[in-house]
C-alpha atoms as a PDB file:
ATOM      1  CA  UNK A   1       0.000   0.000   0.000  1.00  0.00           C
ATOM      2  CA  UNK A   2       1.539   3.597  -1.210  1.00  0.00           C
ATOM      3  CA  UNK A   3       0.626   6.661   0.329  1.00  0.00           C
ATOM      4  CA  UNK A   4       1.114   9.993  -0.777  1.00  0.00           C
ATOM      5  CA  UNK A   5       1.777  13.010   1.403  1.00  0.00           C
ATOM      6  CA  UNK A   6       1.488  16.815   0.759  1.00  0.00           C
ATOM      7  CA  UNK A   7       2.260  18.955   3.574  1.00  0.00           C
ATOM      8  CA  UNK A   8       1.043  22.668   3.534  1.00  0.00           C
ATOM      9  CA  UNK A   9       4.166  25.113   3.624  1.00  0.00           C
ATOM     10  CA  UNK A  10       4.450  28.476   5.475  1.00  0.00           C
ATOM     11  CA  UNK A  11       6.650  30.903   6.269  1.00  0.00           C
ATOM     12  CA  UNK A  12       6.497  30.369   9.849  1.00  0.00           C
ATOM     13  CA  UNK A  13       8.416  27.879  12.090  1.00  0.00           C
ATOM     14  CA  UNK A  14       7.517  26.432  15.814  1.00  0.00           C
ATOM     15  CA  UNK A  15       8.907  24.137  18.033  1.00  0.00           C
ATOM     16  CA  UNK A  16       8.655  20.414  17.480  1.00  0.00           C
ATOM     17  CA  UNK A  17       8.461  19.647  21.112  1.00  0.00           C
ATOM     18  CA  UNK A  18       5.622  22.056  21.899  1.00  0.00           C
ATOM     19  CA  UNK A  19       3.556  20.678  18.898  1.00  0.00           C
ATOM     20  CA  UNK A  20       4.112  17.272  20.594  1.00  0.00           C
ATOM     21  CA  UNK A  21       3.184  17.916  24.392  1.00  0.00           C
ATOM     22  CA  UNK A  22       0.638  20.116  22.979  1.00  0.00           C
ATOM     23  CA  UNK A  23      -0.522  16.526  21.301  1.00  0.00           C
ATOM     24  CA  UNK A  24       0.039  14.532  24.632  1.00  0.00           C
ATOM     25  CA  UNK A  25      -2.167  17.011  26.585  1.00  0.00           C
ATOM     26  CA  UNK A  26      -4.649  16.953  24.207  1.00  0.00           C
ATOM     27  CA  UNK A  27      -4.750  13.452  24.184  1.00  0.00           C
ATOM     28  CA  UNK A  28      -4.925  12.959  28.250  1.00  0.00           C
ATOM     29  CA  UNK A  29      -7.889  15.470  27.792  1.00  0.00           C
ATOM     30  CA  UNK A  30      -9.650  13.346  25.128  1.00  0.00           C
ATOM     31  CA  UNK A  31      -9.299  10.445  27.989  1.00  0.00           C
ATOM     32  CA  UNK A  32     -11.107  12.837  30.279  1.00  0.00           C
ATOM     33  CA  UNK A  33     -13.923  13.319  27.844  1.00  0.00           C
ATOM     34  CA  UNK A  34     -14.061   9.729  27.500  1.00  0.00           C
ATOM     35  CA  UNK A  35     -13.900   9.375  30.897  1.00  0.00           C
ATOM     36  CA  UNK A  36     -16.506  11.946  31.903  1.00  0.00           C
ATOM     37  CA  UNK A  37     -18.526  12.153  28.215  1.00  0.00           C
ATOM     38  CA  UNK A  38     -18.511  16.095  29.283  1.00  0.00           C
ATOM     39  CA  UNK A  39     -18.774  18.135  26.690  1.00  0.00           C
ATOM     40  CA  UNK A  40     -17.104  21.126  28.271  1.00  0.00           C
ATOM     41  CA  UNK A  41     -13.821  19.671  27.931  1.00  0.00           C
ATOM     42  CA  UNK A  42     -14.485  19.365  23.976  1.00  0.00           C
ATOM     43  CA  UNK A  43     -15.870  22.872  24.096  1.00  0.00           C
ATOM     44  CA  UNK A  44     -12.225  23.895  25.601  1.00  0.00           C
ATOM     45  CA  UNK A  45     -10.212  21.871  22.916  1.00  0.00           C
ATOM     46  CA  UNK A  46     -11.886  23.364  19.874  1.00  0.00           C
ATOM     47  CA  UNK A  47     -11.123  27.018  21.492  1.00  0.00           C
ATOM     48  CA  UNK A  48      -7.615  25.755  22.326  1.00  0.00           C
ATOM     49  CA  UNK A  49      -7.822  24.565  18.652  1.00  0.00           C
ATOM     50  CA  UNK A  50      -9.177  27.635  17.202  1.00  0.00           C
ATOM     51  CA  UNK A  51      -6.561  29.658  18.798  1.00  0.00           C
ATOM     52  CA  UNK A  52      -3.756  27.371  17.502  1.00  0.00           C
ATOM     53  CA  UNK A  53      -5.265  27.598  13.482  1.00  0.00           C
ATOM     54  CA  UNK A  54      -5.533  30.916  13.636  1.00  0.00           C
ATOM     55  CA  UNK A  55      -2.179  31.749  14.532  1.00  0.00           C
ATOM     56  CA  UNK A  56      -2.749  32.702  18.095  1.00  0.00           C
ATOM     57  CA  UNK A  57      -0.893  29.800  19.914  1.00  0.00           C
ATOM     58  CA  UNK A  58       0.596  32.603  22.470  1.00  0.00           C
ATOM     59  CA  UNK A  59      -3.028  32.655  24.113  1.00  0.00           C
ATOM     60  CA  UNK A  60      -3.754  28.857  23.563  1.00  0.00           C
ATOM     61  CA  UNK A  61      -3.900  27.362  27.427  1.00  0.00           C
ATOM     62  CA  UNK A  62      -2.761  23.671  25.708  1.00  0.00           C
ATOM     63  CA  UNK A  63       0.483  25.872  24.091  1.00  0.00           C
ATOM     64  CA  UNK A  64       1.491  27.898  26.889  1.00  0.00           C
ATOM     65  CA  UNK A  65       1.633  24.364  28.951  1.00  0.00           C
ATOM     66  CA  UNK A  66       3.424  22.815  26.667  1.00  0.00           C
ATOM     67  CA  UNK A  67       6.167  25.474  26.091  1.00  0.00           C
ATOM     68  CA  UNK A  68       6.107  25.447  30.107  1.00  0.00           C
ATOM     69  CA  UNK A  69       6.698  22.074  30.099  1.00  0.00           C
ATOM     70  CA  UNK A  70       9.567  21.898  27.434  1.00  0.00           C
ATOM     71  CA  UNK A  71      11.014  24.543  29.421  1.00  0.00           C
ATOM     72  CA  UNK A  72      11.054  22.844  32.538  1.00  0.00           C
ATOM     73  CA  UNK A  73      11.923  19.595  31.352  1.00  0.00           C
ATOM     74  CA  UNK A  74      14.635  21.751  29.172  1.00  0.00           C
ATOM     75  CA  UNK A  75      14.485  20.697  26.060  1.00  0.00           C
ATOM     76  CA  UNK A  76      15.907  22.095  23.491  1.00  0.00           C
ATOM     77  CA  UNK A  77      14.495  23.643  20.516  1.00  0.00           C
ATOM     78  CA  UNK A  78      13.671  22.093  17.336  1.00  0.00           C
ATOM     79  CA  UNK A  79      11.987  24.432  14.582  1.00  0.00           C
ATOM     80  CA  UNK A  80      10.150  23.006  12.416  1.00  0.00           C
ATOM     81  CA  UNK A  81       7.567  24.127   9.675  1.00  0.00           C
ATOM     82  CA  UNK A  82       4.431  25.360  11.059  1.00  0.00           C
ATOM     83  CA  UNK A  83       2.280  24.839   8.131  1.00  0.00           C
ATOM     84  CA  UNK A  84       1.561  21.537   8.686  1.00  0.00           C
ATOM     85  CA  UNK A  85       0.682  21.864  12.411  1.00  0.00           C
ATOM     86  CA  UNK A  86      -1.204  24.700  11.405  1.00  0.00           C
ATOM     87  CA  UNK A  87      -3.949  22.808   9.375  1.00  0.00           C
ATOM     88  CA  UNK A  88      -3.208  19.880  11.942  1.00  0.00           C
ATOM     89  CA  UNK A  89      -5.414  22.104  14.460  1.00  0.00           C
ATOM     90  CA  UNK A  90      -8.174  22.850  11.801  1.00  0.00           C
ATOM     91  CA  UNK A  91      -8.451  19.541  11.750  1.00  0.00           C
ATOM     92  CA  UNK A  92      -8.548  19.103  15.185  1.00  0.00           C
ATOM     93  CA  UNK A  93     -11.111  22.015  15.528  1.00  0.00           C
ATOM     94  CA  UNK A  94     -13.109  20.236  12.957  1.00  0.00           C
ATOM     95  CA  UNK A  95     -13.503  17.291  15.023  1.00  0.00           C
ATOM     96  CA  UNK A  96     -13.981  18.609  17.863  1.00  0.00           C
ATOM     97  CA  UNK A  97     -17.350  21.259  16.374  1.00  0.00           C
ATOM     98  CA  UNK A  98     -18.236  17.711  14.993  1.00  0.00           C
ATOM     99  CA  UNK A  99     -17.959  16.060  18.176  1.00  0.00           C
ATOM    100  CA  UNK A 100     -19.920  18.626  19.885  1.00  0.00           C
ATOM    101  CA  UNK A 101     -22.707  18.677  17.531  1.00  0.00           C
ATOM    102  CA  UNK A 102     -22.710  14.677  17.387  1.00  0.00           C
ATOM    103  CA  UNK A 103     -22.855  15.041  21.217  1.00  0.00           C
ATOM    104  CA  UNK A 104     -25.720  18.003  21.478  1.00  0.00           C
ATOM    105  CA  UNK A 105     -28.042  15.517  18.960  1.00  0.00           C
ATOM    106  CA  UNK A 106     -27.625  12.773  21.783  1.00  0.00           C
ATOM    107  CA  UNK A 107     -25.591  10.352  19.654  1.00  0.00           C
ATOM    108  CA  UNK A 108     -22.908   9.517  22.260  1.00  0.00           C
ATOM    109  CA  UNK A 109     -21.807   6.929  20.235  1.00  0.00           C
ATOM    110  CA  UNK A 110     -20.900   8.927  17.134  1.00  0.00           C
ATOM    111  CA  UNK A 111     -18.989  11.332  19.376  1.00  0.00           C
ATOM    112  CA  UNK A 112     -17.107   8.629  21.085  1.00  0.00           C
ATOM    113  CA  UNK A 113     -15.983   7.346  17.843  1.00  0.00           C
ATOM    114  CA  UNK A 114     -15.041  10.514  16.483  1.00  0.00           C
ATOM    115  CA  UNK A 115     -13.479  11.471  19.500  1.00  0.00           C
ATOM    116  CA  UNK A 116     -11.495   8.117  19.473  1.00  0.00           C
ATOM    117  CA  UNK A 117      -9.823   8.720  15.979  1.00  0.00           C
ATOM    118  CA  UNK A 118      -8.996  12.481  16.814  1.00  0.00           C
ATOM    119  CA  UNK A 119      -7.325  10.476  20.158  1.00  0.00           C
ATOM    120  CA  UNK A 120      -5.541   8.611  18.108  1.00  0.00           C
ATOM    121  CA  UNK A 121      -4.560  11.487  15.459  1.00  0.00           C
ATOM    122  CA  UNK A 122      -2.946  13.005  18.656  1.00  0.00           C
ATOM    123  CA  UNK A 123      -1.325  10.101  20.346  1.00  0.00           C
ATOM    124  CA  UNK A 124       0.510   9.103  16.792  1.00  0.00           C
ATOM    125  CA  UNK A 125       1.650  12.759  16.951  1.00  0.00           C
ATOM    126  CA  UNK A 126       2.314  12.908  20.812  1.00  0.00           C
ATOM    127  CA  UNK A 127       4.656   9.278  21.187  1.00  0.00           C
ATOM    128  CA  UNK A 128       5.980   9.271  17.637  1.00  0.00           C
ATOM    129  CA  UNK A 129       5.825  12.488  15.774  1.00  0.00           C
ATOM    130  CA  UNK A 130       4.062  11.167  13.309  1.00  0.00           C
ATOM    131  CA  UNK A 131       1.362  13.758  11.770  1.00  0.00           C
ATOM    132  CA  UNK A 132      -1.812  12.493  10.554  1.00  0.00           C
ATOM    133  CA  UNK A 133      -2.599  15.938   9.014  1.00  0.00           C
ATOM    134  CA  UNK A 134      -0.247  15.058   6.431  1.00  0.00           C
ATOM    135  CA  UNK A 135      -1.776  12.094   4.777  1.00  0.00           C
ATOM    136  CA  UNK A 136      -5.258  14.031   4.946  1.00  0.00           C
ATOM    137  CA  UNK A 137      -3.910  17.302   3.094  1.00  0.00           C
ATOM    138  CA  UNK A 138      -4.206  15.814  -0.543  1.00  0.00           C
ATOM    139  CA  UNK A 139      -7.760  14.587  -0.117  1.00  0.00           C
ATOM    140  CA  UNK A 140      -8.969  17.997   1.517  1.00  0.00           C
ATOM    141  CA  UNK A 141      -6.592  19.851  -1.384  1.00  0.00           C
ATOM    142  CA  UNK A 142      -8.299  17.667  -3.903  1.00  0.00           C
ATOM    143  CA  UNK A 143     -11.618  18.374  -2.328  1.00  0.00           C
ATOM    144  CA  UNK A 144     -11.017  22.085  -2.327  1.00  0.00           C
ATOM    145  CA  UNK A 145      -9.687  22.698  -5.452  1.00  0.00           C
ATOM    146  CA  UNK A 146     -10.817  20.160  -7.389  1.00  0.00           C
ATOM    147  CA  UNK A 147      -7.759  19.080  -9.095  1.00  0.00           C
ATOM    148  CA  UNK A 148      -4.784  16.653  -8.100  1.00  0.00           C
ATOM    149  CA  UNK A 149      -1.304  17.362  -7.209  1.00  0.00           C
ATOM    150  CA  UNK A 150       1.950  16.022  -9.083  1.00  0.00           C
ATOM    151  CA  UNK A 151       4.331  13.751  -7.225  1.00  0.00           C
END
């Protein structure tokens, strides 16, 4: 089986270890919603989301823990391209508006399973580095502007 990545490019540049505590946290809070099936804590990742895909990561709670935590731990830093973390959280933000709608129509089932892959999106990204986001991009690119890409 072959897949095919395209990766969104920007300018911009963040730190690899921030993107993947700011995964693990995310993650340990999806266990909470599991845990609790509240919907407040999926109303507080798709602001924490929202912040992060829109460029605001200085006032995103999850971000300012994680670069707390890398500090701390001292870790050094290791830019990377922001681009694809960047559509990484409007994914994220996707589920989690579809997880909260899913949730509000009393289908706690949906949610969970929703809530389960976005889980899993983050702990691939959290233990491994490995970004989901990536394999998505060419589908949603296709989607969006109705063409392929070249390899």
């Amino acid at each position: 089986m072959r897949f095919s990545t395209l990766c969104p490019v920007s300018d911009a540049g963040m730190n690899k270890w921030v993107t993947r505590f700011n995964a693990i946290f995310t993650f340990l809070l999806l266990l909470l919603f599991f845990k609790t099936q509240s919907l407040f804590v999926i109303i507080f990742l798709a602001l924490d989301f929202a912040l992060r895909a829109n460029e605001l990561s200085k006032y995103s709670p999850l971000a300012i823990l994680s670069k707390f935590v890398v500090k701390i731990l001292g870790i050094k830093t290791f830019v990377i391209n922001a681009g694809p973390k960047l559509f990484a959280a409007r994914i994220g933000y996707t589920f989690c508006i579809l997880i909260l709608l899913l949730g509000l129509f009393r289908l706690p089932v949906a949610a969970n399973v929703v809530a389960g892959i976005l889980a899993l999106f983050a702990f691939l990204e959290g233990a491994f580095g490995f970004c989901m986001a990536c394999y998505l991009y060419p589908f949603v690119y296709k989607f969006a502007y109705r063409e392929s890409y070249r390899e």
